[in-house]
C-alpha atoms as a PDB file:
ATOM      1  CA  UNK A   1     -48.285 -80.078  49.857  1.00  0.00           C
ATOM      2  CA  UNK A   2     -48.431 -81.794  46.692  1.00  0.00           C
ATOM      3  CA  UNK A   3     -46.279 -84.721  47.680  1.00  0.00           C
ATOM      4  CA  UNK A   4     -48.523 -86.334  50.108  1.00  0.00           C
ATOM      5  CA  UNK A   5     -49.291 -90.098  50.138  1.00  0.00           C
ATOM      6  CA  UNK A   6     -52.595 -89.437  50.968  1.00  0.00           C
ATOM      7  CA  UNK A   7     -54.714 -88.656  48.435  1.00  0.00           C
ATOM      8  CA  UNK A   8     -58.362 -87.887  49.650  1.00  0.00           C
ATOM      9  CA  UNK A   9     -57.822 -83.848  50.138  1.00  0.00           C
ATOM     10  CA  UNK A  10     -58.919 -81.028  47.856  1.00  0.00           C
ATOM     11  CA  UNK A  11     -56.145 -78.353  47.651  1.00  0.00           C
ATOM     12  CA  UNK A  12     -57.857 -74.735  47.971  1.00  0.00           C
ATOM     13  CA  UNK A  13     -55.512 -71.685  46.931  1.00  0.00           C
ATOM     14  CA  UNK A  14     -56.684 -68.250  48.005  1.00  0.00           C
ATOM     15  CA  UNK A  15     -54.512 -65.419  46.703  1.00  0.00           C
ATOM     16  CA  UNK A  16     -55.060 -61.707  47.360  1.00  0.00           C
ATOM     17  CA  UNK A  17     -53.889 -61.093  44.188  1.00  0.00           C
ATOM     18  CA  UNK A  18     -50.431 -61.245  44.554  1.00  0.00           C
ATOM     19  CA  UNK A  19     -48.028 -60.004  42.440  1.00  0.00           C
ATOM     20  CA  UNK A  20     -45.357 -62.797  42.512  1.00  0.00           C
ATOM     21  CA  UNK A  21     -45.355 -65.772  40.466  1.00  0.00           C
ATOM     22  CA  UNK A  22     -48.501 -67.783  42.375  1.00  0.00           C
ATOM     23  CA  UNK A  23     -50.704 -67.641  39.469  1.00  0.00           C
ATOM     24  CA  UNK A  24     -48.030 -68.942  37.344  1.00  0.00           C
ATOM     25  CA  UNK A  25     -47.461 -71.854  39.473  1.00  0.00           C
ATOM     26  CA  UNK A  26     -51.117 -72.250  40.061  1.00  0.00           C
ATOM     27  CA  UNK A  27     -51.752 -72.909  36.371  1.00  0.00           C
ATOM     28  CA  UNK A  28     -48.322 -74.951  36.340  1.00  0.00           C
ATOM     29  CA  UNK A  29     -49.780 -77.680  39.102  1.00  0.00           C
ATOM     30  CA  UNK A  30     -53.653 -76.625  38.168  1.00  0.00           C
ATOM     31  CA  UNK A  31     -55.006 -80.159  37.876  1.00  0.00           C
ATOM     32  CA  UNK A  32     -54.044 -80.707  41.048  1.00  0.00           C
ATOM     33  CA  UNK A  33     -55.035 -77.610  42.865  1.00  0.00           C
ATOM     34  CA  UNK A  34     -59.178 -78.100  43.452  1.00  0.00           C
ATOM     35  CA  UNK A  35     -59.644 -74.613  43.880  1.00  0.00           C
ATOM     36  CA  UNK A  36     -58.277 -71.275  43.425  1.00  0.00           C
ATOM     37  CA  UNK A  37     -59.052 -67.743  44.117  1.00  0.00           C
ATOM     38  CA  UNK A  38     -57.379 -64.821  43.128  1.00  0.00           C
ATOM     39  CA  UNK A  39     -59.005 -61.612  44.154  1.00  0.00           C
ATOM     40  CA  UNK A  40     -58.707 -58.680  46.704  1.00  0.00           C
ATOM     41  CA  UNK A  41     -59.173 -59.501  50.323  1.00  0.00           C
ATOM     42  CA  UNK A  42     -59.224 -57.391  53.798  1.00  0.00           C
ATOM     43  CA  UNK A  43     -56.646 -60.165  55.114  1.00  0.00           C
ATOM     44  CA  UNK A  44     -55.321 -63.264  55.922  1.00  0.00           C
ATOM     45  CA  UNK A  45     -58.601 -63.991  58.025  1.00  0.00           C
ATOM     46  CA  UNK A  46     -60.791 -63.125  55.053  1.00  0.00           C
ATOM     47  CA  UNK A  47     -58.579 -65.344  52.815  1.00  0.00           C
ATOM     48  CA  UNK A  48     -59.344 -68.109  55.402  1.00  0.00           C
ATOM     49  CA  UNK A  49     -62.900 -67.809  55.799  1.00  0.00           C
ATOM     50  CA  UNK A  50     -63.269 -67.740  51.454  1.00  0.00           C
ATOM     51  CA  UNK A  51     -61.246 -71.081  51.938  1.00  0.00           C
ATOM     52  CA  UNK A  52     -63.988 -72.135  54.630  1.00  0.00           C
ATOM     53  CA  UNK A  53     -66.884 -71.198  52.603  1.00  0.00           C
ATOM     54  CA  UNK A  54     -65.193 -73.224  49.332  1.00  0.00           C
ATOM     55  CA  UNK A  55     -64.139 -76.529  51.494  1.00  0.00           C
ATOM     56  CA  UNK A  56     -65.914 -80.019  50.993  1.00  0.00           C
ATOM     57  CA  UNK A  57     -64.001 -81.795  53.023  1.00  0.00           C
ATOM     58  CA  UNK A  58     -64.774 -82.997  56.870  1.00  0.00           C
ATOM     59  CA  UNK A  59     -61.319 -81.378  58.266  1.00  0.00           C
ATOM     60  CA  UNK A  60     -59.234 -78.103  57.460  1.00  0.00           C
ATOM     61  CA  UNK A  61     -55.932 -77.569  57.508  1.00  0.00           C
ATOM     62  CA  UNK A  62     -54.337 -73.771  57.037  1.00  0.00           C
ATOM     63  CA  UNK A  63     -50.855 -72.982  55.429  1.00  0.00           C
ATOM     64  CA  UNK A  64     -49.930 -69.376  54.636  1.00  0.00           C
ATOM     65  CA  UNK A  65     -47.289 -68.488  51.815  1.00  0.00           C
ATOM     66  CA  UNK A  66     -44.121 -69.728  53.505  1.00  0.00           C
ATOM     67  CA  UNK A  67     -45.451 -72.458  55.393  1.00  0.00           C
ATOM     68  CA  UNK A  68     -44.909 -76.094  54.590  1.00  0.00           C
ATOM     69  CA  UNK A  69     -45.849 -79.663  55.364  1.00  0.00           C
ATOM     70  CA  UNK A  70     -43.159 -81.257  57.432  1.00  0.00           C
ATOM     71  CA  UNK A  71     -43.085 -84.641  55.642  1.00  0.00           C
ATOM     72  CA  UNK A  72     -45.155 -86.729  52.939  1.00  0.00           C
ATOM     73  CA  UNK A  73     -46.768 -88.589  55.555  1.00  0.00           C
ATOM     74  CA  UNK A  74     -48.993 -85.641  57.691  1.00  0.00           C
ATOM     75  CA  UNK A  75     -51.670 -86.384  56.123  1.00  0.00           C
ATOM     76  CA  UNK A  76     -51.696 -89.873  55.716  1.00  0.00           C
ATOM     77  CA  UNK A  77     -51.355 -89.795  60.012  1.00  0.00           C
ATOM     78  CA  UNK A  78     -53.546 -87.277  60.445  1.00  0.00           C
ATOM     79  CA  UNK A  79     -56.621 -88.977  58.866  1.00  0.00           C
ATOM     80  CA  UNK A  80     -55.483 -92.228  60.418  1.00  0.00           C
ATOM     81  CA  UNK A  81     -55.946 -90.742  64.006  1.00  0.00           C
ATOM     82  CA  UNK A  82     -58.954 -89.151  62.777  1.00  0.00           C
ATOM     83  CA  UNK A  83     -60.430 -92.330  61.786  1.00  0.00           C
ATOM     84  CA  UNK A  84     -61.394 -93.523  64.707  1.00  0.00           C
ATOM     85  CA  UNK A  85     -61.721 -90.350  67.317  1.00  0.00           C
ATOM     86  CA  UNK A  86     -64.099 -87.601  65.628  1.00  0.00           C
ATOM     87  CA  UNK A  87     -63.381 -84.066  67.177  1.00  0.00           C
ATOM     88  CA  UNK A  88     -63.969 -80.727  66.516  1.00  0.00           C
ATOM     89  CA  UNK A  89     -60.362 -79.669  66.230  1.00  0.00           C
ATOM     90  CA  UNK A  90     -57.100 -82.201  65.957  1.00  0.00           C
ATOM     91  CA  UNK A  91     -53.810 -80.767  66.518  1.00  0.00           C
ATOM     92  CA  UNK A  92     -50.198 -81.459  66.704  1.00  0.00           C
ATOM     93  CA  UNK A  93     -46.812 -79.515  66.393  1.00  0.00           C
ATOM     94  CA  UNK A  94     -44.627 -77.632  64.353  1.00  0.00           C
ATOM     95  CA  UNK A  95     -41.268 -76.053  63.603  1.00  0.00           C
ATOM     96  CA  UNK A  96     -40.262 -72.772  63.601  1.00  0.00           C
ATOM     97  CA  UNK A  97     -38.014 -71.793  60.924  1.00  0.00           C
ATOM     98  CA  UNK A  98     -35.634 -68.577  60.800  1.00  0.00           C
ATOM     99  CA  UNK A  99     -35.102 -68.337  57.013  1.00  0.00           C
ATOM    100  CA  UNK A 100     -32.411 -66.026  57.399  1.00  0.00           C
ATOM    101  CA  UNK A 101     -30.564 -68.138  60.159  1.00  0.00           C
ATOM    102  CA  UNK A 102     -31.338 -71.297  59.577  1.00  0.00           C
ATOM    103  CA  UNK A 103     -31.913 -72.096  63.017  1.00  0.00           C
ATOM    104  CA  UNK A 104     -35.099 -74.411  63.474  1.00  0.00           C
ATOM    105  CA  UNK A 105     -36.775 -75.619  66.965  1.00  0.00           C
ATOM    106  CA  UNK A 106     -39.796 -77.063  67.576  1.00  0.00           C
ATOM    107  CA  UNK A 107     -42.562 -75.555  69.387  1.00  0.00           C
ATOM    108  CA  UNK A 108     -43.753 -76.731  72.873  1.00  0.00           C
ATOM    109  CA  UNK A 109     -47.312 -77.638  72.689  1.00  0.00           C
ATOM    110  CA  UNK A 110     -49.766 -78.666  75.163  1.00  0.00           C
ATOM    111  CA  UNK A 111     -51.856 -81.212  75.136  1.00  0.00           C
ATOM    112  CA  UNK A 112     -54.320 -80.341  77.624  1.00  0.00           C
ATOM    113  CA  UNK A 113     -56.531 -77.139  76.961  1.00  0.00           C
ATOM    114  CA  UNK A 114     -58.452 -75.693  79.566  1.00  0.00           C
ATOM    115  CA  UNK A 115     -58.888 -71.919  80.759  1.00  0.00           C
ATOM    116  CA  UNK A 116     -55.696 -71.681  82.411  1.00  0.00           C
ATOM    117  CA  UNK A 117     -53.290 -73.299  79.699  1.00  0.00           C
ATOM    118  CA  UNK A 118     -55.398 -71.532  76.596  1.00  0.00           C
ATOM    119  CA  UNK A 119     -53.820 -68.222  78.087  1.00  0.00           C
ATOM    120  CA  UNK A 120     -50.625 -68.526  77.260  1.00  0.00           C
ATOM    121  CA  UNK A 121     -50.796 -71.824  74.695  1.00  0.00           C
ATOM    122  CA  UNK A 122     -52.672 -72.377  71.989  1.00  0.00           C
ATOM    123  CA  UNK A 123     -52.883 -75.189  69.103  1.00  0.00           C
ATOM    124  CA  UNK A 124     -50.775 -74.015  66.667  1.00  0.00           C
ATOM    125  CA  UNK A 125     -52.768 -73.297  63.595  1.00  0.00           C
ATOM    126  CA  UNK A 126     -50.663 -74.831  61.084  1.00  0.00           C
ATOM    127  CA  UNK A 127     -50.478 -78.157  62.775  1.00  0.00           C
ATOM    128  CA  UNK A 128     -54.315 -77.712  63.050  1.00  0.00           C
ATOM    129  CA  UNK A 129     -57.258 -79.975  61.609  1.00  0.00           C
ATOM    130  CA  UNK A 130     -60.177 -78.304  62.484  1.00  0.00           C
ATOM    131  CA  UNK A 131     -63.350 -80.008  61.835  1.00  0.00           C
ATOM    132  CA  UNK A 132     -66.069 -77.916  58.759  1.00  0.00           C
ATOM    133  CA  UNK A 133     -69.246 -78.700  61.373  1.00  0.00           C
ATOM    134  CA  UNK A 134     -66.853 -76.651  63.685  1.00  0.00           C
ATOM    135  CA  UNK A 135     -66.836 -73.495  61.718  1.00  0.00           C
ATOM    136  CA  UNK A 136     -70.604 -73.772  61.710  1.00  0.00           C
ATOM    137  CA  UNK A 137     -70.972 -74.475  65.430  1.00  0.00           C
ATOM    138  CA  UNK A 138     -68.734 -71.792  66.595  1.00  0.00           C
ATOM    139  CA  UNK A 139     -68.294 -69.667  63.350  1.00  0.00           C
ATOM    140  CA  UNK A 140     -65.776 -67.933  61.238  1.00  0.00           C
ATOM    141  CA  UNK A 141     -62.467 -66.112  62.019  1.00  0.00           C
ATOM    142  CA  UNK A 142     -63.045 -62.709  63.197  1.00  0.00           C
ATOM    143  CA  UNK A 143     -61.921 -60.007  60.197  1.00  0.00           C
ATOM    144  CA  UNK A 144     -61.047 -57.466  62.146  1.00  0.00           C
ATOM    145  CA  UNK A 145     -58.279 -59.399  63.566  1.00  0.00           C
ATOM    146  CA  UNK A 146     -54.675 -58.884  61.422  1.00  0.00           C
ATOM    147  CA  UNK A 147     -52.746 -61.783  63.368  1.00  0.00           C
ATOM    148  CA  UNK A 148     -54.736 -63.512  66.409  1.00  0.00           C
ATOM    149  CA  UNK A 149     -58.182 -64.546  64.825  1.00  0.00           C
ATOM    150  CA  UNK A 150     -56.934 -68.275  65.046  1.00  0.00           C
ATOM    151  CA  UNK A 151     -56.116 -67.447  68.559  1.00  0.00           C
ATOM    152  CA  UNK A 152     -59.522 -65.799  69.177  1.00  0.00           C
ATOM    153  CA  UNK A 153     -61.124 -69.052  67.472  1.00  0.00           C
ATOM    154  CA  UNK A 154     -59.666 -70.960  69.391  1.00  0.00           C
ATOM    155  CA  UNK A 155     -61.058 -69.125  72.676  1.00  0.00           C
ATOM    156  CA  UNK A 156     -64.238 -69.277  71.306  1.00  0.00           C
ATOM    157  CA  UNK A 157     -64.335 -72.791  70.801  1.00  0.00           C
ATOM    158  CA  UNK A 158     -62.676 -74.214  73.620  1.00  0.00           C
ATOM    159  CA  UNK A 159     -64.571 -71.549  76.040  1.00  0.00           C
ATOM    160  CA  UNK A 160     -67.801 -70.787  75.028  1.00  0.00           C
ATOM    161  CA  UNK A 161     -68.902 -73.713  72.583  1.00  0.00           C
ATOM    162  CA  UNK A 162     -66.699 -76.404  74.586  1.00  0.00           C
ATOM    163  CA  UNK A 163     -65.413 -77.850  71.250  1.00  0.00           C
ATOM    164  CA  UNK A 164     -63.659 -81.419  71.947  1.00  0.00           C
ATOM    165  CA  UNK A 165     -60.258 -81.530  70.604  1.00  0.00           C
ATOM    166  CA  UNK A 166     -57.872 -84.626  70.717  1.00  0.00           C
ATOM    167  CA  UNK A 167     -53.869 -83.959  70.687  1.00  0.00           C
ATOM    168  CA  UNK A 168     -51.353 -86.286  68.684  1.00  0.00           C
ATOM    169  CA  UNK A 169     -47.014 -86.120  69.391  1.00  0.00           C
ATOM    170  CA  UNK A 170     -46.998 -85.393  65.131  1.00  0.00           C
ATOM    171  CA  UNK A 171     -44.625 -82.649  63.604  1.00  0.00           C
ATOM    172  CA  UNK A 172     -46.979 -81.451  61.284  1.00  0.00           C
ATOM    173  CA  UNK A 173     -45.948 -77.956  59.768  1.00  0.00           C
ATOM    174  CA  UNK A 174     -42.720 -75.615  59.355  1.00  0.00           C
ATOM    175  CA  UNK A 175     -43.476 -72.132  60.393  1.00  0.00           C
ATOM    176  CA  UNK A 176     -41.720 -69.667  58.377  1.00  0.00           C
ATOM    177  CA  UNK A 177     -40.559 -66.574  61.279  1.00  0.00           C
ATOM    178  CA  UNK A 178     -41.114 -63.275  60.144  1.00  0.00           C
ATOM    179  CA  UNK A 179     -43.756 -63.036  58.713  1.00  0.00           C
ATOM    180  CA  UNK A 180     -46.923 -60.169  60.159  1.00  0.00           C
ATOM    181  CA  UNK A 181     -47.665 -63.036  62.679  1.00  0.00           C
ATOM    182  CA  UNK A 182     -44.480 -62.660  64.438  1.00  0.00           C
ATOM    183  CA  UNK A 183     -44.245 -59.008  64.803  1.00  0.00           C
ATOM    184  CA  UNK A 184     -43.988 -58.810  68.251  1.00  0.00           C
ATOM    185  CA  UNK A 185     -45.528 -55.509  68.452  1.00  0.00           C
ATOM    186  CA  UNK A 186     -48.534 -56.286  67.153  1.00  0.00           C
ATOM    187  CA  UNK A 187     -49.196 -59.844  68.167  1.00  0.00           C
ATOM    188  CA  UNK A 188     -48.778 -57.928  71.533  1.00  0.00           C
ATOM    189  CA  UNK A 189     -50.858 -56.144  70.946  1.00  0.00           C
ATOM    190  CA  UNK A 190     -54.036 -58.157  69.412  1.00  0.00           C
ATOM    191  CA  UNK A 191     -53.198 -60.986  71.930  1.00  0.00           C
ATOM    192  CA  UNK A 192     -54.075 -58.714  74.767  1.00  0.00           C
ATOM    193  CA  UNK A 193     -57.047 -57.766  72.958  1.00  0.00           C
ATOM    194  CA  UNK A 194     -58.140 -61.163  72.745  1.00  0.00           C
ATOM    195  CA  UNK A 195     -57.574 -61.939  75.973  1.00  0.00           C
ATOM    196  CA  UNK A 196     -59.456 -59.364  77.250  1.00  0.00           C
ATOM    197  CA  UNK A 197     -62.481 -60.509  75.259  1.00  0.00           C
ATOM    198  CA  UNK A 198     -62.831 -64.048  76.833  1.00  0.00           C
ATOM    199  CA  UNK A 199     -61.041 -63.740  80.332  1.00  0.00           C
ATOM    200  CA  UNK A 200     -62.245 -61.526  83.365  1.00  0.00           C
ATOM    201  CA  UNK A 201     -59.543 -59.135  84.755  1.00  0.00           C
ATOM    202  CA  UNK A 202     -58.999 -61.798  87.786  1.00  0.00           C
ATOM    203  CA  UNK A 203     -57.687 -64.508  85.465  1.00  0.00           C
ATOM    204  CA  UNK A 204     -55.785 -61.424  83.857  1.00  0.00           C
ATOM    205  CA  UNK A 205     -54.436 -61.143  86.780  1.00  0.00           C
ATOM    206  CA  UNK A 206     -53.670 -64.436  87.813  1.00  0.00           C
ATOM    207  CA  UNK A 207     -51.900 -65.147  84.460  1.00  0.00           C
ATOM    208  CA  UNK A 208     -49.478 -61.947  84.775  1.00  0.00           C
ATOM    209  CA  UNK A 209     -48.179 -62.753  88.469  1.00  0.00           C
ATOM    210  CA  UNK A 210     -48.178 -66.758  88.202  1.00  0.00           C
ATOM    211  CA  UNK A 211     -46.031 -66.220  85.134  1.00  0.00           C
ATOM    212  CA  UNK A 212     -43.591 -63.517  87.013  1.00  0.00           C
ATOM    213  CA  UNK A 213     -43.981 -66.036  90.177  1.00  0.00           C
ATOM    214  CA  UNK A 214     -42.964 -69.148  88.071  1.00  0.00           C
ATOM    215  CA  UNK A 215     -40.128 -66.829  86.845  1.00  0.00           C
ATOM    216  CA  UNK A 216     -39.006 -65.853  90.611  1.00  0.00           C
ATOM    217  CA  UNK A 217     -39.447 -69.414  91.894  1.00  0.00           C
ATOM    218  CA  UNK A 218     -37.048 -70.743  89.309  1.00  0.00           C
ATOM    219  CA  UNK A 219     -34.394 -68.208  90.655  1.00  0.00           C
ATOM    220  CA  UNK A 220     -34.847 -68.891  94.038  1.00  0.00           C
ATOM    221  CA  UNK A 221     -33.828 -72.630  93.128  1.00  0.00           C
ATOM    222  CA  UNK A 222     -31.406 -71.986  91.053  1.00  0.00           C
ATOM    223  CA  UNK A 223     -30.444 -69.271  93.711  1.00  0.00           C
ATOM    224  CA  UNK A 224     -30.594 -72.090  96.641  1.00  0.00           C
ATOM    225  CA  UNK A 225     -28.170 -74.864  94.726  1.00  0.00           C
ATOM    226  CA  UNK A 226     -25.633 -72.366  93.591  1.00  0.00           C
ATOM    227  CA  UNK A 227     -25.757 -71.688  97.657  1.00  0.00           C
ATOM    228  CA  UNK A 228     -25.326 -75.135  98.416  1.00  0.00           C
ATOM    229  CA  UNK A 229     -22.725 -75.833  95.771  1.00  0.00           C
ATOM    230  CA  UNK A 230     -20.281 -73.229  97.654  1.00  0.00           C
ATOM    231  CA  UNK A 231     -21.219 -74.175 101.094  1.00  0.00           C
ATOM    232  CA  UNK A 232     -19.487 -77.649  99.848  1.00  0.00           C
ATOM    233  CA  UNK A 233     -16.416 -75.908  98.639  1.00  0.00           C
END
C-alpha cells in the first residue's frame, strides 16, 4: 500500500487490538498512515464501518490483514478512470492466493450486474472503490454479518437503491485464501442467508436448477462429441 505512485489517499488502519506486531509497524510507517485505530471491535464489518465513519476521501477501498495491492500503479488507474465517470461503486479484479501452495489464479468477474448475475457474482471487495455518498445513500455494512456483509451491501445497493457502478479489466488486489472469508461452511452458510433477504424463493429457485441445468447441458455436449468422435473411428 505504501508504494503507490499516487499520492492523493489517506491510509486508515483499524486494528482490533491485535496482538502481533501491527502497532509496531504502525508507529514504524506512522507519518504515513493518516489514521489508526486500535481498539476492540465485534468484527471485520465493525472495523469497516469505524474506517467509513473516519474517511475523507470521495472513494474507499478495503484490504484486510493479508491482502495486498497488486502493483504500484492501482491507484494511480483507478482515479484515472474515476476522473471522468463518477459512480457509486468502481470495481475490478483480483487474485487469489494459496499461501501455503503458492498457486495463484485470478478471479472471473462480471461486468454486468443485474438480479440474475448478483446471485452468484459479486464485485469483489478488495478490487472495490466504493464511493463515501454511497455509504450514506444505502448505509453501512450490516454487523451481524461475520463474512458476507460486503455481499449483502452489495445487494442492497445494486437492488434496492439502484447504485450505478462502472467495471474496469484492472487486477487490483491479491486475496490471501484462508482466511474466515473462505470457510466454506460458513460463507455457506451467511450467503444463503443473504440471499434469502433480497431474492423471493422463485429466483431461489431459478438460480439452483439453471446452475444444475448449465451443469447437465455441458455434459450432454461433451456427452454428444465424445459420441461423434467414436462414430468416426
Amino acid at each position: 500500500m505504501l508504494g503507490q505512485d499516487f499520492p492523493d489517499y489517506e491510509y486508515i488502519i483499524i486494528d482490533g487490538v491485535s496482538t502481533d506486531n501491527t502497532v509496531l509497524l504502525v508507529k514504524q510507517y506512522g507519518e504515513k498512515i493518516a489514521k489508526f485505530i486500535s481498539e476492540p471491535d465485534t468484527g471485520i464489518y465493525d472495523a469497516m464501518n469505524k474506517g467509513i465513519k473516519l474517511a475523507e476521501g470521495q472513494y474507499l477501498l478495503f484490504l484486510n490483514a493479508g491482502d495486498t495491492l497488486l502493483h504500484e500503479n492501482v491507484l494511480a488507474i483507478a482515479a484515472k478512470q474515476l476522473a471522468g465517470h463518477k459512480v457509486d461503486v468502481f470495481f475490478g479484479q483480483i487474485v487469489r492466493l494459496n499461501r501455503q501452495t503458492g498457486k495463484a489464479t485470478i478471479n472471473q468477474q462480471t461486468a454486468y450486474l443485474n438480479k440474475l448475475t448478483l446471485l452468484a457474482n459479486q464485485p469483489q471487495h478488495p478490487a472495490s472503490f466504493i464511493g463515501r455518498d454511497a455509504f450514506a445513500k444505502v448505509g453501512l455494512y450490516d454487523t451481524t454479518l461475520r463474512i458476507c456483509g460486503d455481499y449483502e451491501w452489495f445487494l442492497r445497493a445494486f437492488l434496492r437503491y439502484k447504485c450505478s457502478y462502472r467495471y474496469y479489466d484492472l487486477l487490483c488486489s491479491v486475496f490471501s485464501l484462508g482466511g474466515i472469508s473462505t470457510t466454506d461452511g460458513y460463507v455457506h452458510e451467511e450467503t444463503k442467508i443473504v440471499r434469502e433477504k433480497y431474492y423471493s424463493k422463485f429466483w431461489l429457485f431459478i438460480y439452483a436448477h439453471g446452475f444444475l441445468y448449465w451443469q447437465t447441458c455441458k455434459l450432454s455436449i461433451f456427452g454428444a462429441r465424445l459420441l461423434r468422435l467414436f462414430k468416426k473411428i
